[in-house]
N, C-alpha and C. Protein backbone atom coordinates (compact mmCIF):
# COMPACT_ATOMS: atom_id res chain seq x y z
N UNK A 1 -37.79 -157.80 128.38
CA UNK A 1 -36.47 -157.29 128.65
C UNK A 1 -35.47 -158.18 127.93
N UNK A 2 -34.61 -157.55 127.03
CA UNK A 2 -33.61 -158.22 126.52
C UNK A 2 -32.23 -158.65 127.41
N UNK A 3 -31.37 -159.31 126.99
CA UNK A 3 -30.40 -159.45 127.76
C UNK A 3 -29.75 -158.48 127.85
N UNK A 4 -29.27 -157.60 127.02
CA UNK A 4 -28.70 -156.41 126.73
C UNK A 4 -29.29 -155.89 128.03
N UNK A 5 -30.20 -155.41 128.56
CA UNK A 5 -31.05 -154.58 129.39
C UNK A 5 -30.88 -155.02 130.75
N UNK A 6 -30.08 -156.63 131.17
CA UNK A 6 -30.06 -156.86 132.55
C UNK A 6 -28.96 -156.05 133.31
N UNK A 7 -29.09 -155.91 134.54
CA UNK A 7 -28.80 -155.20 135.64
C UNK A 7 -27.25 -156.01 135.75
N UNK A 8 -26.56 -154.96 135.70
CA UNK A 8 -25.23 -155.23 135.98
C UNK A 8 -24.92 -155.28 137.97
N UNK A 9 -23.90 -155.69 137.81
CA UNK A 9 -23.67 -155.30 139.32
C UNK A 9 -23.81 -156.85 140.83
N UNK A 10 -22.94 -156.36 141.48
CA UNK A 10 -22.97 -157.27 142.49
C UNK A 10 -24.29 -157.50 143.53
N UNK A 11 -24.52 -158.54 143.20
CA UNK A 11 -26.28 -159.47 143.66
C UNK A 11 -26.32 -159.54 145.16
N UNK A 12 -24.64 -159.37 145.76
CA UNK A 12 -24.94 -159.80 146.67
C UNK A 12 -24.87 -158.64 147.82
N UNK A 13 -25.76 -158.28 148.73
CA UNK A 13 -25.68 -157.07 149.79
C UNK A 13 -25.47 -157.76 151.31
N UNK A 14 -24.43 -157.65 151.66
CA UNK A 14 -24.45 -158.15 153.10
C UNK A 14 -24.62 -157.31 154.01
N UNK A 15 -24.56 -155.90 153.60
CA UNK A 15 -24.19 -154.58 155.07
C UNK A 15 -25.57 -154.72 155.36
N UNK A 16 -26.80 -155.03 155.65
CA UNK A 16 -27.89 -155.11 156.32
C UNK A 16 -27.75 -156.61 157.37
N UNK A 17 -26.62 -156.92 157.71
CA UNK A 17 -26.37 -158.31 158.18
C UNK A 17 -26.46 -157.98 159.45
N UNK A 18 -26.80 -158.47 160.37
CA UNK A 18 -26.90 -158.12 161.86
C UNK A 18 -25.11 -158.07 162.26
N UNK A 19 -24.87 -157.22 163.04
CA UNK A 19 -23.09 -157.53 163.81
C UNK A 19 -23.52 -157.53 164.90
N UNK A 20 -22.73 -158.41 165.75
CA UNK A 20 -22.92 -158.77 167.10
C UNK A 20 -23.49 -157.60 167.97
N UNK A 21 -23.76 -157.55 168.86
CA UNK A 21 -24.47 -156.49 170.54
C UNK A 21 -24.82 -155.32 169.02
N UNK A 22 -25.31 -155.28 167.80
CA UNK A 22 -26.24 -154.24 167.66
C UNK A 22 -27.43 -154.60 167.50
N UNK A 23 -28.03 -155.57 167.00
CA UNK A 23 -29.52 -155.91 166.90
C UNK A 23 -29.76 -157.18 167.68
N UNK A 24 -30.86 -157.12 167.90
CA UNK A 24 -31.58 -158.16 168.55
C UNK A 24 -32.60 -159.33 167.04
N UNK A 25 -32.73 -158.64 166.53
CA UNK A 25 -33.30 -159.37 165.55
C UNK A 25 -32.23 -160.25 164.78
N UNK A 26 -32.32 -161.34 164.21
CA UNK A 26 -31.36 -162.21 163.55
C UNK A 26 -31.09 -161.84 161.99
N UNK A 27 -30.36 -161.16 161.30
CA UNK A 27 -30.56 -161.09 160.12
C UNK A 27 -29.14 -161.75 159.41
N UNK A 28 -29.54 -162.73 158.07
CA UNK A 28 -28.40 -163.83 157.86
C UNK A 28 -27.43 -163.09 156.61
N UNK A 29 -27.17 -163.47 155.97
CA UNK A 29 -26.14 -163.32 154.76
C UNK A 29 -27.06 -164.03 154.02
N UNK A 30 -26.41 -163.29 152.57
CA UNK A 30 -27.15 -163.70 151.36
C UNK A 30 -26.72 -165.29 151.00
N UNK A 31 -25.72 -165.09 151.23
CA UNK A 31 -24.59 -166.70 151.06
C UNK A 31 -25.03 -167.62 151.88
N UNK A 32 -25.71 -167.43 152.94
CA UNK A 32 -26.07 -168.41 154.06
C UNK A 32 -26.68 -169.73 153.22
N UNK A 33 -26.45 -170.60 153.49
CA UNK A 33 -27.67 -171.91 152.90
C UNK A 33 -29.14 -172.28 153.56
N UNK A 34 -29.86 -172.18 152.46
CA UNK A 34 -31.74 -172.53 153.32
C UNK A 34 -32.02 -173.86 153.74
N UNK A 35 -32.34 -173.69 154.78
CA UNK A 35 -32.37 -174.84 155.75
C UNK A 35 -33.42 -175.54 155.02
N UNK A 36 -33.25 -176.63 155.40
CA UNK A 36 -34.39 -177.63 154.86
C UNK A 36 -35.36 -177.81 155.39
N UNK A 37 -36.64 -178.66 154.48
CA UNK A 37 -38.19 -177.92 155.24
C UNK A 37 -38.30 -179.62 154.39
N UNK A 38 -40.01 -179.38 154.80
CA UNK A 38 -40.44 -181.12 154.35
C UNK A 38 -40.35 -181.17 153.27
N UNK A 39 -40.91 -179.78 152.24
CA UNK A 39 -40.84 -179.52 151.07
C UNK A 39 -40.00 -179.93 150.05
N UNK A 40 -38.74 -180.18 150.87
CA UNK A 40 -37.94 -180.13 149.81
C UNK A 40 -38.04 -181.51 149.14
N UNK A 41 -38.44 -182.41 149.19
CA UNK A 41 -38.67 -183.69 148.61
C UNK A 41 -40.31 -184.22 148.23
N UNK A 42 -40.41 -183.63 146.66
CA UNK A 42 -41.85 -183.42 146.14
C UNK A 42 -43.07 -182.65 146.75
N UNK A 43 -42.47 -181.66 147.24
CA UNK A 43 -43.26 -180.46 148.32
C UNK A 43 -44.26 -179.53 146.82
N UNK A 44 -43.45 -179.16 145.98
CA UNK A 44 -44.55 -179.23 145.01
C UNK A 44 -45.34 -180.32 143.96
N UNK A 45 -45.76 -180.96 144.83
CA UNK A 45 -46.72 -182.18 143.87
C UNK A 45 -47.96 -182.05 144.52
N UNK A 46 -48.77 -182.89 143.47
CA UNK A 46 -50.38 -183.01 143.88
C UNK A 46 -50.35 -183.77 145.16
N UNK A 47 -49.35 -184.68 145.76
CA UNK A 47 -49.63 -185.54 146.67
C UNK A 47 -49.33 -184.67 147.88
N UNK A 48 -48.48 -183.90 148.05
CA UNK A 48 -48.33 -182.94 148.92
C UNK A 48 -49.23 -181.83 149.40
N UNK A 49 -50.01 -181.45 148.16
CA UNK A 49 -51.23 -180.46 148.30
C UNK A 49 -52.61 -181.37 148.60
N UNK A 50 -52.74 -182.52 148.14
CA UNK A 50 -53.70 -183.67 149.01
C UNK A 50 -52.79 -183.78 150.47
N UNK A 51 -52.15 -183.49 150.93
CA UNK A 51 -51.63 -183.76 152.44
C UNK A 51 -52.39 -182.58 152.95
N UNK A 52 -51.93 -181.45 152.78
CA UNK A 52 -51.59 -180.06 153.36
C UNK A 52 -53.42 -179.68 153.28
N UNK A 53 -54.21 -180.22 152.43
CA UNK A 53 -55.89 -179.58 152.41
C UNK A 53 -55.99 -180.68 153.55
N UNK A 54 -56.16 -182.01 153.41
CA UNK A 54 -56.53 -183.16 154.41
C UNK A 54 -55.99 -182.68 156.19
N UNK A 55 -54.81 -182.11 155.99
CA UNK A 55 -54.22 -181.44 157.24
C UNK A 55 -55.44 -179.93 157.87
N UNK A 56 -55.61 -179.49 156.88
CA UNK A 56 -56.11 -177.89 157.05
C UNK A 56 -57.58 -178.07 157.61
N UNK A 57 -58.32 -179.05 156.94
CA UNK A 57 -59.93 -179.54 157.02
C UNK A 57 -59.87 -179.67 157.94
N UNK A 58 -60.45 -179.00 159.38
CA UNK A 58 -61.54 -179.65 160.40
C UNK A 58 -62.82 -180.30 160.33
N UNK A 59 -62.87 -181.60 160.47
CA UNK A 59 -64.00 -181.91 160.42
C UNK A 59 -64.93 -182.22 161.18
N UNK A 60 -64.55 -181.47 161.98
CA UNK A 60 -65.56 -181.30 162.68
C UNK A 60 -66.46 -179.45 162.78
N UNK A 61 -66.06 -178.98 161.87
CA UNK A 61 -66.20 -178.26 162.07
C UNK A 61 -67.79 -177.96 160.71
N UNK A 62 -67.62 -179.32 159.58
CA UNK A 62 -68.47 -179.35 159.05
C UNK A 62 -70.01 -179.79 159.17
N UNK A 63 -71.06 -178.90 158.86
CA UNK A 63 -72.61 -179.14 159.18
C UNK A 63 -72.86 -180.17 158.01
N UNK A 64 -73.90 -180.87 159.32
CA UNK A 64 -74.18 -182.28 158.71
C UNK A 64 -75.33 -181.71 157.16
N UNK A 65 -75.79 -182.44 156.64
CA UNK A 65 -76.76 -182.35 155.75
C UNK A 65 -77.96 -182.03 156.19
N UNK A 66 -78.68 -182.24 157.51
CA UNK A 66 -80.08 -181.57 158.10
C UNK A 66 -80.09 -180.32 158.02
N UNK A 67 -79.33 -179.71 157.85
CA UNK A 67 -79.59 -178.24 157.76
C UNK A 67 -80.15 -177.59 156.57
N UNK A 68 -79.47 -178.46 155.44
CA UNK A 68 -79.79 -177.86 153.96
C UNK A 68 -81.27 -178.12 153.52
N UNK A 69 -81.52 -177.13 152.83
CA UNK A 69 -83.25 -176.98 152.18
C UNK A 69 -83.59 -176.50 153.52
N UNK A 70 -83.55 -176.22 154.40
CA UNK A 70 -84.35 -175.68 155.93
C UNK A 70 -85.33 -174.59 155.09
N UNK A 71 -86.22 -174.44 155.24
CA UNK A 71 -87.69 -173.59 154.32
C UNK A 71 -89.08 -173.65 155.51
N UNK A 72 -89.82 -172.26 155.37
CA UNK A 72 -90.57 -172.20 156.42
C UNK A 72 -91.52 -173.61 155.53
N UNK A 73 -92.99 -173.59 156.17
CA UNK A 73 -93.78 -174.75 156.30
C UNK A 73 -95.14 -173.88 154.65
N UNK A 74 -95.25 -174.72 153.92
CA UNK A 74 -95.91 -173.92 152.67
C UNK A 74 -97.58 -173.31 153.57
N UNK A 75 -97.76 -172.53 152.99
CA UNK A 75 -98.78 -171.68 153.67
C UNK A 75 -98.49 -170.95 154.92
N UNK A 76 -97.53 -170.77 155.45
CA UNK A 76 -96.66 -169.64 156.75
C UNK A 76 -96.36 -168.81 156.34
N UNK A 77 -96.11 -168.21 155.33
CA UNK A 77 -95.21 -167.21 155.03
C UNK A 77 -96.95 -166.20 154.17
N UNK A 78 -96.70 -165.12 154.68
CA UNK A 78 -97.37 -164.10 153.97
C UNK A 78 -97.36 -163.06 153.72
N UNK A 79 -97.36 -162.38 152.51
CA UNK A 79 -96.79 -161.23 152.05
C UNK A 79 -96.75 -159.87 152.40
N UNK A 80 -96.15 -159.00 152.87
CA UNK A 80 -96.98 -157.67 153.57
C UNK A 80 -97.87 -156.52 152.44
N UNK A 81 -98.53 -156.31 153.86
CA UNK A 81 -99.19 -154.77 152.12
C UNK A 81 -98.95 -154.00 152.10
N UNK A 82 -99.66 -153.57 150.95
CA UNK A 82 -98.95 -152.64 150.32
C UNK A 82 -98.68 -151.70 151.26
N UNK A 83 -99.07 -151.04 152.24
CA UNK A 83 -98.90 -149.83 152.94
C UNK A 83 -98.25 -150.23 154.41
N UNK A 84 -97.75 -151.56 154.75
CA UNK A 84 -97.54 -152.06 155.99
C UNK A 84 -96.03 -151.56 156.35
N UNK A 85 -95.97 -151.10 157.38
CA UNK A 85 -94.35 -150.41 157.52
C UNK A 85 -94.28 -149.43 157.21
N UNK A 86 -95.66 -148.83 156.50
CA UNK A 86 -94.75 -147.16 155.88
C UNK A 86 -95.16 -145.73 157.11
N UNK A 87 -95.59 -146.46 158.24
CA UNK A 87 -96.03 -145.49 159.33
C UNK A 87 -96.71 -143.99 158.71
N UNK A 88 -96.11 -143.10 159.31
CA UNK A 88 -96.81 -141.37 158.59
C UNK A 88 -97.00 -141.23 157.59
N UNK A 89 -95.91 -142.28 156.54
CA UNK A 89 -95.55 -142.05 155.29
C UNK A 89 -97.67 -141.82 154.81
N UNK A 90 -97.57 -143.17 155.25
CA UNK A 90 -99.17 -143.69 154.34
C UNK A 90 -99.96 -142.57 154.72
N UNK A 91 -99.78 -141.76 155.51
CA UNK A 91 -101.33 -140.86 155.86
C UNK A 91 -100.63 -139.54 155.25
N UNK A 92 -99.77 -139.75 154.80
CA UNK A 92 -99.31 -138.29 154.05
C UNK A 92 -98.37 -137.56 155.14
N UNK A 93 -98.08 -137.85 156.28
CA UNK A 93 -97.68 -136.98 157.18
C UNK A 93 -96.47 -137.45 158.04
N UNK A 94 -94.84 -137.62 156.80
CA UNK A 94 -94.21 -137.80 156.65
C UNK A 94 -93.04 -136.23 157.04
N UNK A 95 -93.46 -135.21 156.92
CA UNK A 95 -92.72 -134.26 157.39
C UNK A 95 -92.21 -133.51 155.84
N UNK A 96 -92.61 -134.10 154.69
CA UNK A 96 -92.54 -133.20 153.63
C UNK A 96 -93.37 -132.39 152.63
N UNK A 97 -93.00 -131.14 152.23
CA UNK A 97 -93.72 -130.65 151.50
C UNK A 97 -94.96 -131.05 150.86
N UNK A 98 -95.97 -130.60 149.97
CA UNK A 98 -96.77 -131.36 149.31
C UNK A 98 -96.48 -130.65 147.85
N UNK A 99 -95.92 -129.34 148.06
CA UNK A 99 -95.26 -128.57 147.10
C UNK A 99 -94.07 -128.44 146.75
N UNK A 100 -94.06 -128.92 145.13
CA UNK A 100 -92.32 -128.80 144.62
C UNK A 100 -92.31 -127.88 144.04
């Protein structure tokens, strides 16, 4: 978009502003000033986003290392056959045609 192409016109809309005894909800002016937050003093830096993960981490909530590699015991595990599970299927008497 060129400059030529920006939007003319007044930025600022206040008639969505709350007026007294009609809303219950708070709604401010565009003009109002934004209150200050922790942020505002190096809130975007790496040292701030090392705060805010170190804050977020429960740690307790992390599993210790005994859990990892957990694997049955070698020689337990054995393969099924070929026909194990297939009930009616295997005797042919599955409920379908034999003719297509």
């Amino acid at each position: 978009m060129s400059s030529t192409e920006v939007p003319t016109g007044n930025t600022m809309d206040n008639s969505y502003q709350s007026r007294t005894g009609q809303s219950e909800i708070r709604v401010v002016k565009d003009e109002a000033p934004i209150e200050s937050t922790e942020y505002d003093n190096g809130g975007d830096s790496d040292q701030q986003l090392e705060r805010d993960d170190n804050e977020a981490i429960d740690r307790d909530n992390i599993i210790s290392e005994r859990t990892r590699g957990a694997a049955k015991q070698p020689g337990t595990y054995a393969e099924p056959g070929d026909e194990e599970g297939l009930g009616d299927a295997a005797d042919g008497m599955d409920g379908t045609s034999s003719v297509r």
